[in-house]
Protein backbone atom coordinates (compact mmCIF):
# COMPACT_ATOMS: atom_id res chain seq x y z
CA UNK A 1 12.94 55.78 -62.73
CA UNK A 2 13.73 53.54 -66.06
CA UNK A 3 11.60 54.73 -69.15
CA UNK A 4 10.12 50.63 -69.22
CA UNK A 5 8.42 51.97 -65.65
CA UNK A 6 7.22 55.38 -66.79
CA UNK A 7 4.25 55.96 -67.81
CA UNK A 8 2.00 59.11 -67.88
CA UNK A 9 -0.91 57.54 -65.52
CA UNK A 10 1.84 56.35 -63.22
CA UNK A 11 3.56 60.01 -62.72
CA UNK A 12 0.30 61.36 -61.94
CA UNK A 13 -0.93 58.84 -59.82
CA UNK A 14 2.28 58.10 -58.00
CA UNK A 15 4.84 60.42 -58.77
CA UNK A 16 3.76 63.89 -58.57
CA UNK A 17 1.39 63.34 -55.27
CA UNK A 18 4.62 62.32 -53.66
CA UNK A 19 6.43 64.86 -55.03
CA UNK A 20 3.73 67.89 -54.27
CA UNK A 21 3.74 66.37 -50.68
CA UNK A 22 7.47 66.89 -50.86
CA UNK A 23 7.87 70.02 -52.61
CA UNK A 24 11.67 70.18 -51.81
CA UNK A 25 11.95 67.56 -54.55
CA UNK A 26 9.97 69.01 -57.10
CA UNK A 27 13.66 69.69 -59.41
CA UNK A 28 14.21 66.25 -59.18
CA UNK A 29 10.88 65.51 -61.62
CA UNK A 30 12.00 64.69 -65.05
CA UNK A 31 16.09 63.96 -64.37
CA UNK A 32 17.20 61.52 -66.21
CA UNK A 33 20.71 60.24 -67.51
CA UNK A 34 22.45 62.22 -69.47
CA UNK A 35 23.72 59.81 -73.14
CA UNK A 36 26.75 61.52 -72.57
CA UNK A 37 28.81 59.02 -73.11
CA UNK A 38 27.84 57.74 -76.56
CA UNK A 39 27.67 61.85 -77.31
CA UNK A 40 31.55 62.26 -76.19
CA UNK A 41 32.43 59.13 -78.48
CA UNK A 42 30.76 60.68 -81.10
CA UNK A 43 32.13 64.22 -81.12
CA UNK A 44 35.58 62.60 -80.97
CA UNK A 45 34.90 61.23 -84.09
CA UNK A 46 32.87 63.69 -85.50
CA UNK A 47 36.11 66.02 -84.55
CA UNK A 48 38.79 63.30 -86.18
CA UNK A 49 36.73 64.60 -89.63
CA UNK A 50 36.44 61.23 -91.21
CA UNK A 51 34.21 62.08 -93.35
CA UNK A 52 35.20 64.94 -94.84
CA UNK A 53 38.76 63.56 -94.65
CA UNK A 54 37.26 60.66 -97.29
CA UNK A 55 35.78 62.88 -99.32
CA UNK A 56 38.91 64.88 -99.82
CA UNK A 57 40.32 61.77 -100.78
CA UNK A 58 38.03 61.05 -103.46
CA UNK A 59 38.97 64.31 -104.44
CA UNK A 60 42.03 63.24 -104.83
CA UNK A 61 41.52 60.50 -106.85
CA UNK A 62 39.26 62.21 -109.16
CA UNK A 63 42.40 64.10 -110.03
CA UNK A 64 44.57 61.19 -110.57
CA UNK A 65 42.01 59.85 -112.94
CA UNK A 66 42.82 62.90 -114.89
CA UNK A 67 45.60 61.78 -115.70
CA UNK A 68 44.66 58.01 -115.91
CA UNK A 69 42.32 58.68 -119.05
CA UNK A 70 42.34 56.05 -121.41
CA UNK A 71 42.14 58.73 -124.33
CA UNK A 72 45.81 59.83 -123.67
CA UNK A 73 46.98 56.63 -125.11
CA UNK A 74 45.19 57.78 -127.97
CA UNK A 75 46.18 60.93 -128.84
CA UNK A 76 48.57 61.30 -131.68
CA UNK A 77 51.53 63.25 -131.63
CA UNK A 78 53.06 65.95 -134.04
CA UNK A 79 56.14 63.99 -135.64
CA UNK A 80 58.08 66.78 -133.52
CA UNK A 81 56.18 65.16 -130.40
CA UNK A 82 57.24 61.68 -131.43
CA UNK A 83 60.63 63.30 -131.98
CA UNK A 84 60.57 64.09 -128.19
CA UNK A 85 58.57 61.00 -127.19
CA UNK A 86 55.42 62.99 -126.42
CA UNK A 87 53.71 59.33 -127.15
CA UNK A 88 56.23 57.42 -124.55
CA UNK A 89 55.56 60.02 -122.18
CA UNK A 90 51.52 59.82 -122.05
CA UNK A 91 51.96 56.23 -121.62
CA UNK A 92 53.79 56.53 -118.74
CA UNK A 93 52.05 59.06 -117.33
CA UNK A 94 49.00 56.70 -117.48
CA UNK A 95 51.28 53.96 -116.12
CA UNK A 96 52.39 56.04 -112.63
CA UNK A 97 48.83 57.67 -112.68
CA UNK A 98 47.26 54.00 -112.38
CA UNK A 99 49.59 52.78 -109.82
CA UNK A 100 49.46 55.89 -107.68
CA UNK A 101 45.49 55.78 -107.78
CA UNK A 102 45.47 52.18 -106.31
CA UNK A 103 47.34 53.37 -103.75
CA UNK A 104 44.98 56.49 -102.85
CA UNK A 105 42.22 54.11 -103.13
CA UNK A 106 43.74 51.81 -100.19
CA UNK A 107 44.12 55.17 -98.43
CA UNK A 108 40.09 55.99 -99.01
CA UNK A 109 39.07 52.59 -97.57
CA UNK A 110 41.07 53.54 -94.71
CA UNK A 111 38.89 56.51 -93.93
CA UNK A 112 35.77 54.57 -95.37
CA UNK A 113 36.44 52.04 -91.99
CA UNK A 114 36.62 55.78 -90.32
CA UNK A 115 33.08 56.79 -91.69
CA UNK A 116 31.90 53.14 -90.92
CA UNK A 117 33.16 53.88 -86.64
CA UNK A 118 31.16 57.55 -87.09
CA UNK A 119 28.08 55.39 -88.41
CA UNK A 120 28.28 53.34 -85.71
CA UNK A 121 28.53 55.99 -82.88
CA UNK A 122 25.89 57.65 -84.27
CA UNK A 123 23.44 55.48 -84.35
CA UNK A 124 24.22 54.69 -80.95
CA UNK A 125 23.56 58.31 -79.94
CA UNK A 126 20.92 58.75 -82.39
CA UNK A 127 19.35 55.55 -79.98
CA UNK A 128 19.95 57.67 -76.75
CA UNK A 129 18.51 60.75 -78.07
CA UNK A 130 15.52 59.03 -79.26
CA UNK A 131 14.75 57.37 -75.52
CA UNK A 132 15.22 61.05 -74.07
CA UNK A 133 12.87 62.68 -76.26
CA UNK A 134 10.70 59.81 -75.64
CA UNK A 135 11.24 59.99 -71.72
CA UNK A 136 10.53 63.95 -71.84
CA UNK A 137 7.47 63.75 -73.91
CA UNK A 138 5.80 61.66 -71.26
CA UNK A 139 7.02 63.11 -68.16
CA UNK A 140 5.92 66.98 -69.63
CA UNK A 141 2.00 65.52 -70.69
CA UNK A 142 2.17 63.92 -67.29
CA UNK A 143 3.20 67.25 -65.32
CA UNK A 144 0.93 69.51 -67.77
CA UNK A 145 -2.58 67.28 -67.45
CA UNK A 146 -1.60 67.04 -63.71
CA UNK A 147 -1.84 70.23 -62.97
CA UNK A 148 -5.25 70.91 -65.18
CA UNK A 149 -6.89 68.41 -62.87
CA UNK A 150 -5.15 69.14 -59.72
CA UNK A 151 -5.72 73.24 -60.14
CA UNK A 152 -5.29 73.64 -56.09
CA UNK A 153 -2.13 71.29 -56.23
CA UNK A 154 0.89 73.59 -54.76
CA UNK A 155 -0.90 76.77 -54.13
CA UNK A 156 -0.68 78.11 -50.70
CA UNK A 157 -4.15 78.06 -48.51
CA UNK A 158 -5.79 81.19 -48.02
CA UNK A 159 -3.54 83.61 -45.51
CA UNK A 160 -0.71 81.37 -44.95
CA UNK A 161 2.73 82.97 -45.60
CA UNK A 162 4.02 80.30 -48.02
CA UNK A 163 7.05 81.70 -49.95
CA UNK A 164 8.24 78.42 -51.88
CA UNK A 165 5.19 78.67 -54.02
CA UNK A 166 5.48 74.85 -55.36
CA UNK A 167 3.02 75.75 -57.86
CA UNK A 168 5.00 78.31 -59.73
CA UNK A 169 8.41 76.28 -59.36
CA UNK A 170 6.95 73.00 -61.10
CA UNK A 171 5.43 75.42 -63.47
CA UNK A 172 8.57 76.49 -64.52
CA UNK A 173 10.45 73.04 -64.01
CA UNK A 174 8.30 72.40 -67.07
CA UNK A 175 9.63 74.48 -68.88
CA UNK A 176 12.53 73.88 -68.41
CA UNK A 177 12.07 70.71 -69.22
CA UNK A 178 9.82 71.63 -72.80
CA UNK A 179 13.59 73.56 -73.84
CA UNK A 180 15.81 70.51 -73.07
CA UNK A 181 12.86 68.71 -75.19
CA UNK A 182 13.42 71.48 -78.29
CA UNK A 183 17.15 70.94 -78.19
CA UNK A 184 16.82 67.21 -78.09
CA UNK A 185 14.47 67.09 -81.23
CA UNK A 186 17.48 69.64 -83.11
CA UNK A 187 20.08 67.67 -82.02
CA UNK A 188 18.06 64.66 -83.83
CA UNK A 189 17.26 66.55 -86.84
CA UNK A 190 21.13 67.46 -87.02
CA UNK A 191 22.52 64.33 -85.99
CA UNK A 192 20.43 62.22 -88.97
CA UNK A 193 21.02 64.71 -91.53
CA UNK A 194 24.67 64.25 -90.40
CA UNK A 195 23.91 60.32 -91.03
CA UNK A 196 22.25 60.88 -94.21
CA UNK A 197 25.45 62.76 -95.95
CA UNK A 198 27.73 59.85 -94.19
CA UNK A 199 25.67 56.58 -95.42
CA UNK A 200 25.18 58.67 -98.83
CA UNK A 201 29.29 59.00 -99.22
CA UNK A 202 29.89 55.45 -98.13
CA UNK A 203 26.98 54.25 -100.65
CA UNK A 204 28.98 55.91 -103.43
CA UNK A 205 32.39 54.88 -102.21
CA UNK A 206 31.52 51.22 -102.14
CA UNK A 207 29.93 51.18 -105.44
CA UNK A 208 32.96 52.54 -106.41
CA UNK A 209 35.52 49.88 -104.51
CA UNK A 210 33.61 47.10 -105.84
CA UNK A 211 32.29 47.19 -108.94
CA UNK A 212 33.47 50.46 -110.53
CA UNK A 213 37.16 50.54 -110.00
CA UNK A 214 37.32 46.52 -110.78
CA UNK A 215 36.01 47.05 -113.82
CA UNK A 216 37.93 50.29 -114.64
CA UNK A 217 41.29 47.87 -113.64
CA UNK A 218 40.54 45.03 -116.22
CA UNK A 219 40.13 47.45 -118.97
CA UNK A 220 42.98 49.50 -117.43
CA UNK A 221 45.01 46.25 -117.56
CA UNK A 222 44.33 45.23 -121.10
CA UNK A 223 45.19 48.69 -122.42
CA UNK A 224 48.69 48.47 -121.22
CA UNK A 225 49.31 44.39 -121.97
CA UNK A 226 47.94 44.73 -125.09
CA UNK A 227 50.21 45.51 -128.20
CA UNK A 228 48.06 47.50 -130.39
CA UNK A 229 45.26 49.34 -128.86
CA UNK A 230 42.33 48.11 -130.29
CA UNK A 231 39.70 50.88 -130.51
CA UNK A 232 36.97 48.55 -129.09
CA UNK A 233 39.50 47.97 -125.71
CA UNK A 234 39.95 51.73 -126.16
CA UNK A 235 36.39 52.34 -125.62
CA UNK A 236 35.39 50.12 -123.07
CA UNK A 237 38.38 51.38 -120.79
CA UNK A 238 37.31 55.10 -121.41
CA UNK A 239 33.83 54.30 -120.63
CA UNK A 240 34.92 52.78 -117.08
CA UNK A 241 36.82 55.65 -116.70
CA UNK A 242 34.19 58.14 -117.25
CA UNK A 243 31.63 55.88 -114.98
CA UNK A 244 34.34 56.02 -112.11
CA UNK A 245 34.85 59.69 -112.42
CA UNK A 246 31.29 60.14 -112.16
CA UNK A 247 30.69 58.11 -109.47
CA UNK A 248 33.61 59.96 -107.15
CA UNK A 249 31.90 62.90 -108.42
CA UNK A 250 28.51 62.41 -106.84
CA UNK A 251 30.35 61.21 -104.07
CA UNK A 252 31.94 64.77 -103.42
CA UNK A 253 28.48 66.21 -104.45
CA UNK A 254 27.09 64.95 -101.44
CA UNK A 255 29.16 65.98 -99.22
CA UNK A 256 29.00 69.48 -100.46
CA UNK A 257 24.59 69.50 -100.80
């Protein structure tokens, strides 16, 4: 039976009469389709680790931006460091550091489109869950308040040798059915605490891709082109550094709270 034709005043009207007449069918009461597809999509995912696998990344990019930091084109050298080139060297440091960052970033969106697949699956499963719970709530009130009104319903008459007791077996089919109820409503509480840390990354990461890292890449840009470094250009690239190192920070934050 669908969930659009169940209804508690239906089961007890229709349903379990039939059933009670036909006590060999009382473990059918309650079955229902199991969302196991949408589950095994899901766990695939959930298994491929694209969301930890993106936050790892950001980890990795955190680091580059060590090494990106505007303040290195700064720092003055010893004249035994500008002997060495201690000055040359920062600046290309910075140089390989930037370049290798936009390439970890394409990497990140990569796994971001990953996270995005995971969303989707879950929500989809998230859906099914929901409709079970749903289904189970109304087909347990509907067994329960039928057998407070129907208190001779499956009990055997006086004398007769009845050993399938139909009573005591429904009695227990609800139960059964409350503990497949408890493990849907954990699997729910998992699953969007699961969807919480995932929308929570992707929030952070897509701040990130498209406003933060543009911003730290015009700055970035104009440090390099330019042929004195201007304190003010100096301080507006450091500033978008430290607001994208942030950023990827809280990212990784909420993957580990």
């Amino acid at each position: 039976m669908s969930q659009e034709q169940v209804s508690v005043a239906r089961l007890k009207e229709e349903v379990l009469p039939a059933l009670f007449r036909e006590p060999t069918t009382l473990g059918e009461y309650g079955a229902g389709e199991s969302p196991a597809d949408a589950l095994e999509e899901f766990s695939n995912l959930l298994e491929a680790g694209a969301v930890s696998a993106l936050a790892e990344k950001l980890g990795e990019v955190v680091a580059k931006l060590a090494d990106a930091d505007p303040q290195q084109l700064v720092q003055k050298s010893s004249w035994f460091g500008r002997l060495l080139g201690r000055e040359v060297e920062r600046q290309l440091v910075y140089q390989v550091a930037r370049k290798t960052l936009d390439e970890v970033l394409e990497e990140a969106e990569s796994l971001a489109q990953r996270v995005r697949d995971t969303l989707k699956a879950l929500d989809d499963v998230l859906a099914s869950h929901a409709s079970e719970v749903e289904r189970l709530r109304i087909y347990l009130q509907a067994g329960r308040e039928f057998l407070d009104e129907n208190p001779q319903a499956g009990v055997a008459a006086a004398g007769a040798l009845d050993f399938d007791r139909p009573r005591e077996r429904f009695a227990r089919k609800l139960a059964n059915l409350t503990t497949l109820l408890l493990s849907h409503e954990m699997s729910v509480t998992q699953l969007r605490l699961t969807r919480t840390q995932a929308v929570h990354i992707l929030d952070r990461f897509s701040e990130t891709e498209s406003v933060l890292v543009p911003v730290w890449r015009q700055h970035s840009f104009a440090l390099i082109t330019t042929k004195t470094l201007n304190p003010t250009l100096v301080s507006e690239a450091s500033r978008a550094h430290r607001a994208l190192m942030q950023s990827l920070s809280k990212s990784l934050e909420s993957i580990g709270s």
